[in-house]
Protein backbone atom coordinates (compact mmCIF):
# COMPACT_ATOMS: atom_id res chain seq x y z
CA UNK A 1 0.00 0.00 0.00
CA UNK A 2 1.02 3.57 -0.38
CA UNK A 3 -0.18 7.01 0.96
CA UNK A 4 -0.78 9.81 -0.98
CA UNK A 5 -0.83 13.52 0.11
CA UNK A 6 -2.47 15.87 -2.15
CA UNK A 7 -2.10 19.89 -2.63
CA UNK A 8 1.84 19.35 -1.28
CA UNK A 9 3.82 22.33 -1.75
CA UNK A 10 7.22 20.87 -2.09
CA UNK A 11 8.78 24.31 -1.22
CA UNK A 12 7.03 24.31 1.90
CA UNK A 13 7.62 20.37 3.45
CA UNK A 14 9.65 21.43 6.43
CA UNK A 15 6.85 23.57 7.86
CA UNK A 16 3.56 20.59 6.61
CA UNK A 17 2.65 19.19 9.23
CA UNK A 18 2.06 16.19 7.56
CA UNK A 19 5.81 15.53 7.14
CA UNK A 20 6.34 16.71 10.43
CA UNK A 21 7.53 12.59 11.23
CA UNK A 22 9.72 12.15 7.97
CA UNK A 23 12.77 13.96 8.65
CA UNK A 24 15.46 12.48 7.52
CA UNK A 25 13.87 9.50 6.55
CA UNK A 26 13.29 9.75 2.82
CA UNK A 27 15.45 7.73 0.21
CA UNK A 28 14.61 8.87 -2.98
CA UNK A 29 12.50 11.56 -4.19
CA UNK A 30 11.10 12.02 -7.65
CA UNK A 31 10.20 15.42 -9.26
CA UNK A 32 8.99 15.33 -12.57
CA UNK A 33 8.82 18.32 -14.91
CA UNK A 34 8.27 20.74 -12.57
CA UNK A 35 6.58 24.03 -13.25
CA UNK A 36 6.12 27.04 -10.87
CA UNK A 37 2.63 27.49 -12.73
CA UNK A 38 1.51 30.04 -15.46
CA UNK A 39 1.19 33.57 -15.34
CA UNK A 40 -1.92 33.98 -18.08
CA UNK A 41 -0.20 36.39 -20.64
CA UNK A 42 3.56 35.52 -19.84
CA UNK A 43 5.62 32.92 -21.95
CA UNK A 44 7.92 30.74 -19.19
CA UNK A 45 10.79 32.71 -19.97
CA UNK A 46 9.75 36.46 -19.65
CA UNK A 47 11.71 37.81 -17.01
CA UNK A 48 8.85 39.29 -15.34
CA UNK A 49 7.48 35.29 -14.07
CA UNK A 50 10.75 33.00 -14.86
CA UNK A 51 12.25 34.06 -11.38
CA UNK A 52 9.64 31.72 -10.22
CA UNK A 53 10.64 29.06 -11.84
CA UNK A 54 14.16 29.46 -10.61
CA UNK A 55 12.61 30.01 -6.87
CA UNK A 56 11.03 26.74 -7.43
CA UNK A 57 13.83 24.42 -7.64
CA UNK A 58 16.34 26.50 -5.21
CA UNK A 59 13.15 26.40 -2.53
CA UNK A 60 12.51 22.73 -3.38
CA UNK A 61 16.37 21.47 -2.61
CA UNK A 62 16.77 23.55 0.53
CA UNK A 63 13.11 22.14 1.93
CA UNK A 64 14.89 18.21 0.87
CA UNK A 65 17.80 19.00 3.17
CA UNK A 66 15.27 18.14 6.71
CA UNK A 67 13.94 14.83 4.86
CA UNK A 68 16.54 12.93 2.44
CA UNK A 69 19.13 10.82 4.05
CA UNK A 70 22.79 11.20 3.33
CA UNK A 71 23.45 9.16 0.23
CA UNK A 72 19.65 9.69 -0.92
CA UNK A 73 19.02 10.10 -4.45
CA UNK A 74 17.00 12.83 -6.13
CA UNK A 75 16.02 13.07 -9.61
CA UNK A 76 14.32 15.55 -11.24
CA UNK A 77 13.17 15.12 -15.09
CA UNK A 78 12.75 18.59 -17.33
CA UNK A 79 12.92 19.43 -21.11
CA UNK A 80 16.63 20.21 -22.38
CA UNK A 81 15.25 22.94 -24.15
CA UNK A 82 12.90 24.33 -21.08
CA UNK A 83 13.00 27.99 -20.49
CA UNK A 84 10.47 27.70 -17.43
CA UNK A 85 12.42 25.23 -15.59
CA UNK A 86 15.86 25.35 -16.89
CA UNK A 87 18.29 22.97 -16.30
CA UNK A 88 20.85 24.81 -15.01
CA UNK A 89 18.07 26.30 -12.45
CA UNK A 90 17.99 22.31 -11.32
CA UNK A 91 21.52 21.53 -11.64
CA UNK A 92 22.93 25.01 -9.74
CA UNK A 93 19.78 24.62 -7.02
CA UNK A 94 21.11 21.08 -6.35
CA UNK A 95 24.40 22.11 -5.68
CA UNK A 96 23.80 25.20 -3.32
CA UNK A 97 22.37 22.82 -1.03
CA UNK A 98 24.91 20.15 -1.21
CA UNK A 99 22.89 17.06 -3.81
CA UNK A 100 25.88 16.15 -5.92
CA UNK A 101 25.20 16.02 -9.96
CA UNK A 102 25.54 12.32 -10.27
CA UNK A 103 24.38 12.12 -13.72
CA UNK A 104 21.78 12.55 -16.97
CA UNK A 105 20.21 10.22 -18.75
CA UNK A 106 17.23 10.39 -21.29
CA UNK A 107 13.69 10.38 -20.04
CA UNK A 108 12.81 7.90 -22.61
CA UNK A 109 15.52 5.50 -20.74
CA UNK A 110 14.32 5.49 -17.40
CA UNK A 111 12.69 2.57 -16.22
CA UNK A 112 9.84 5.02 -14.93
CA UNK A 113 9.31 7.12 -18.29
CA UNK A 114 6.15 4.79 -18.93
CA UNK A 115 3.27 6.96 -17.26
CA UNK A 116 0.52 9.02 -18.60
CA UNK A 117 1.49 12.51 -18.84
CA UNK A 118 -0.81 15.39 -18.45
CA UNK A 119 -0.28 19.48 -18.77
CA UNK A 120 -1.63 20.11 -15.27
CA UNK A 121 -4.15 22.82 -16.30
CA UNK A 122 -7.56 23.44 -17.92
CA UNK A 123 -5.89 21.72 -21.43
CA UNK A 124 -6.07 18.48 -19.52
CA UNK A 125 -10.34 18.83 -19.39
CA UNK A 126 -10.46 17.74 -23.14
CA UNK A 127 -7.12 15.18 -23.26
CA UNK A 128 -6.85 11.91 -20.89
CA UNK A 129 -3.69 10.58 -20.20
CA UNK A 130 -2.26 8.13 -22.44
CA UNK A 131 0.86 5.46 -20.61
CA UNK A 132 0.65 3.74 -23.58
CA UNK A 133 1.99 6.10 -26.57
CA UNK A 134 1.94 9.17 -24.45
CA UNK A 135 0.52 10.93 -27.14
CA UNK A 136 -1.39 13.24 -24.39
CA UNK A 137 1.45 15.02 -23.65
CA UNK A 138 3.34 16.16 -27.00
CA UNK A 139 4.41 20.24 -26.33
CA UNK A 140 7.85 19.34 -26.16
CA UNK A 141 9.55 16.50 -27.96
CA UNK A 142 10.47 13.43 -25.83
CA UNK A 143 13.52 12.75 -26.87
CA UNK A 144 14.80 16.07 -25.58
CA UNK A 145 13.82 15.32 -21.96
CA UNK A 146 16.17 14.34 -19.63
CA UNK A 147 16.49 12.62 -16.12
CA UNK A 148 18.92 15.00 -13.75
CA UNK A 149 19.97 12.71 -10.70
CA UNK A 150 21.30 13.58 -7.69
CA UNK A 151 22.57 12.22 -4.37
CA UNK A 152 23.09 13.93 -1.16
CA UNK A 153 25.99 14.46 0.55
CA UNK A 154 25.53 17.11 3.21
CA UNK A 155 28.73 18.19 5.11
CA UNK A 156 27.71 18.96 8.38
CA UNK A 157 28.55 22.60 7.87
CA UNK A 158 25.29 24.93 8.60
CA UNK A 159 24.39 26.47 5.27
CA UNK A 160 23.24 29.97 5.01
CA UNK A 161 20.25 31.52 4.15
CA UNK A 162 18.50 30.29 0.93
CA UNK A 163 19.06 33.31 -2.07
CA UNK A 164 16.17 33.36 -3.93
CA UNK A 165 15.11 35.73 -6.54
CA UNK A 166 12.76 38.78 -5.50
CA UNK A 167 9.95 39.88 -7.79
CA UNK A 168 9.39 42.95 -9.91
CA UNK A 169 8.49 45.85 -8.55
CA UNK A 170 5.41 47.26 -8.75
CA UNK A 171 6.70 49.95 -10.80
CA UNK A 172 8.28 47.60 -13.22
CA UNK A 173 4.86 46.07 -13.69
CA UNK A 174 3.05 48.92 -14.16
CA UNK A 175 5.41 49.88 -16.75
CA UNK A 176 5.14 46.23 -19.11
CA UNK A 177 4.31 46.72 -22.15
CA UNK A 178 4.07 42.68 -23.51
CA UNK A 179 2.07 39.83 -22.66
CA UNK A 180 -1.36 40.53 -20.42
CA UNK A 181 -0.47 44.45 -20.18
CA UNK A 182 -0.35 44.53 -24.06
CA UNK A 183 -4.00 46.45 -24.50
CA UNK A 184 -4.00 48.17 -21.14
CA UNK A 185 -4.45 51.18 -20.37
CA UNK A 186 -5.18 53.80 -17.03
CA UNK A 187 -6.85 51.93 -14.27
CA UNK A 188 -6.90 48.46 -15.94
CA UNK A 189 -3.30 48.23 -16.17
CA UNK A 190 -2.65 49.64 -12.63
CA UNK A 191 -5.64 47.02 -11.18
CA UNK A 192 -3.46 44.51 -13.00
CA UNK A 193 0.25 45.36 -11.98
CA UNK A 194 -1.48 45.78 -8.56
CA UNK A 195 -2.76 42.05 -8.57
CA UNK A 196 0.27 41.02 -10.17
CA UNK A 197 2.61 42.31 -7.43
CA UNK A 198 0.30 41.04 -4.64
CA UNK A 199 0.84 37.56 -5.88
CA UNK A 200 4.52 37.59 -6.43
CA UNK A 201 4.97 39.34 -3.11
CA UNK A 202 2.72 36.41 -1.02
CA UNK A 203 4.21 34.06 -3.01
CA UNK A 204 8.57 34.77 -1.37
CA UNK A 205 7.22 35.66 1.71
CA UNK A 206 6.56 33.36 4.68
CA UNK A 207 8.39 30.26 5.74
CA UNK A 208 9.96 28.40 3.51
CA UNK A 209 12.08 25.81 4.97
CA UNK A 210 13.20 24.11 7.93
């Protein structure tokens, strides 16, 4: 049998209190194609949302450090060509908080690569998954995803405080001219950079790790 939590933020372990019992206990964890979710508007790789992306993964190692034993392997799979998720967002994360880059291998060559894929948004209403051709799922091609594994070999040194990349300013948003602000003008725009900077600003502050 297995259990199955639901609406984990994986940024946020060391403070569930769900996990509260799992520290140091786990022996492999599995992250695949992770996405700090869309801004409606914004391409992954506009500055004014990728930061998130990069937040993700540096927020997601430093939470592993209470709950993967030394020598515990982490793999995370992502697109080569990602610009949400970038690899070298996963592979510089890992490092700041001591997982060791073991190595790289093809999705399509993992022993777990057969699983129905979904987008994880409303695009998913109309498409079921499909395990067996994984024809669901075809945004990016396959054989460009990879399989970034890690293992951890903390130090014993006490690590500082996570970096992580602050938002826009408000300013800055209320001066974008692409995406969502395109065809905005007076008071819509402002409502929107206003919104905008509310969520980015909720979304670094708080507790993040143990």
């Amino acid at each position: 049998t297995a259990l199955v939590y639901h609406c984990v933020d994986c940024t946020r372990i060391a403070i569930d209190e769900r996990f509260k019992t799992m520290q140091g206990s786990f022996g492999a964890v599995y992250y695949n194609f992770p996405h700090s979710g869309a801004i409606q508007g914004f391409f992954d790789g506009h500055p004014i949302v990728n930061w998130r992306h990069e937040n993700l993964m540096r927020l997601f190692f430093r939470a592993l450090r209470s709950f993967v034993k030394p020598g515990g392997c982490v793999k995370v799979a992502s697109n080569m060509g990602a610009v949400g998720v970038r690899y070298s967002y996963i592979i510089g994360s890992a490092m700041e908080n001591e997982f060791v880059h073991v190595e790289t291998v093809p999705f399509m060559e993992w022993h777990l690569h057969r699983y129905g894929r979904s987008y994880g948004d409303k695009r998913d209403i109309h498409r079921r998954p499909d395990a067996k051709n994984n024809q669901s799922y075809n945004a990016q091609a396959a054989e460009r995803d990879m399989v970034y594994c890690f293992a951890y070999a903390p130090s014993g040194d006490m690590l500082g405080t996570q970096h992580i990349r602050m938002p826009p300013t408000l300013k800055t948003l209320k001066h974008c001219r692409d995406g969502p602000f395109k065809n905005l003008q007076g008071t819509a725009r402002e409502r929107l950079a206003q919104q905008l900077h509310h969520r980015f600003v909720t979304e670094v502050s708080g507790t993040h790790v143990g």
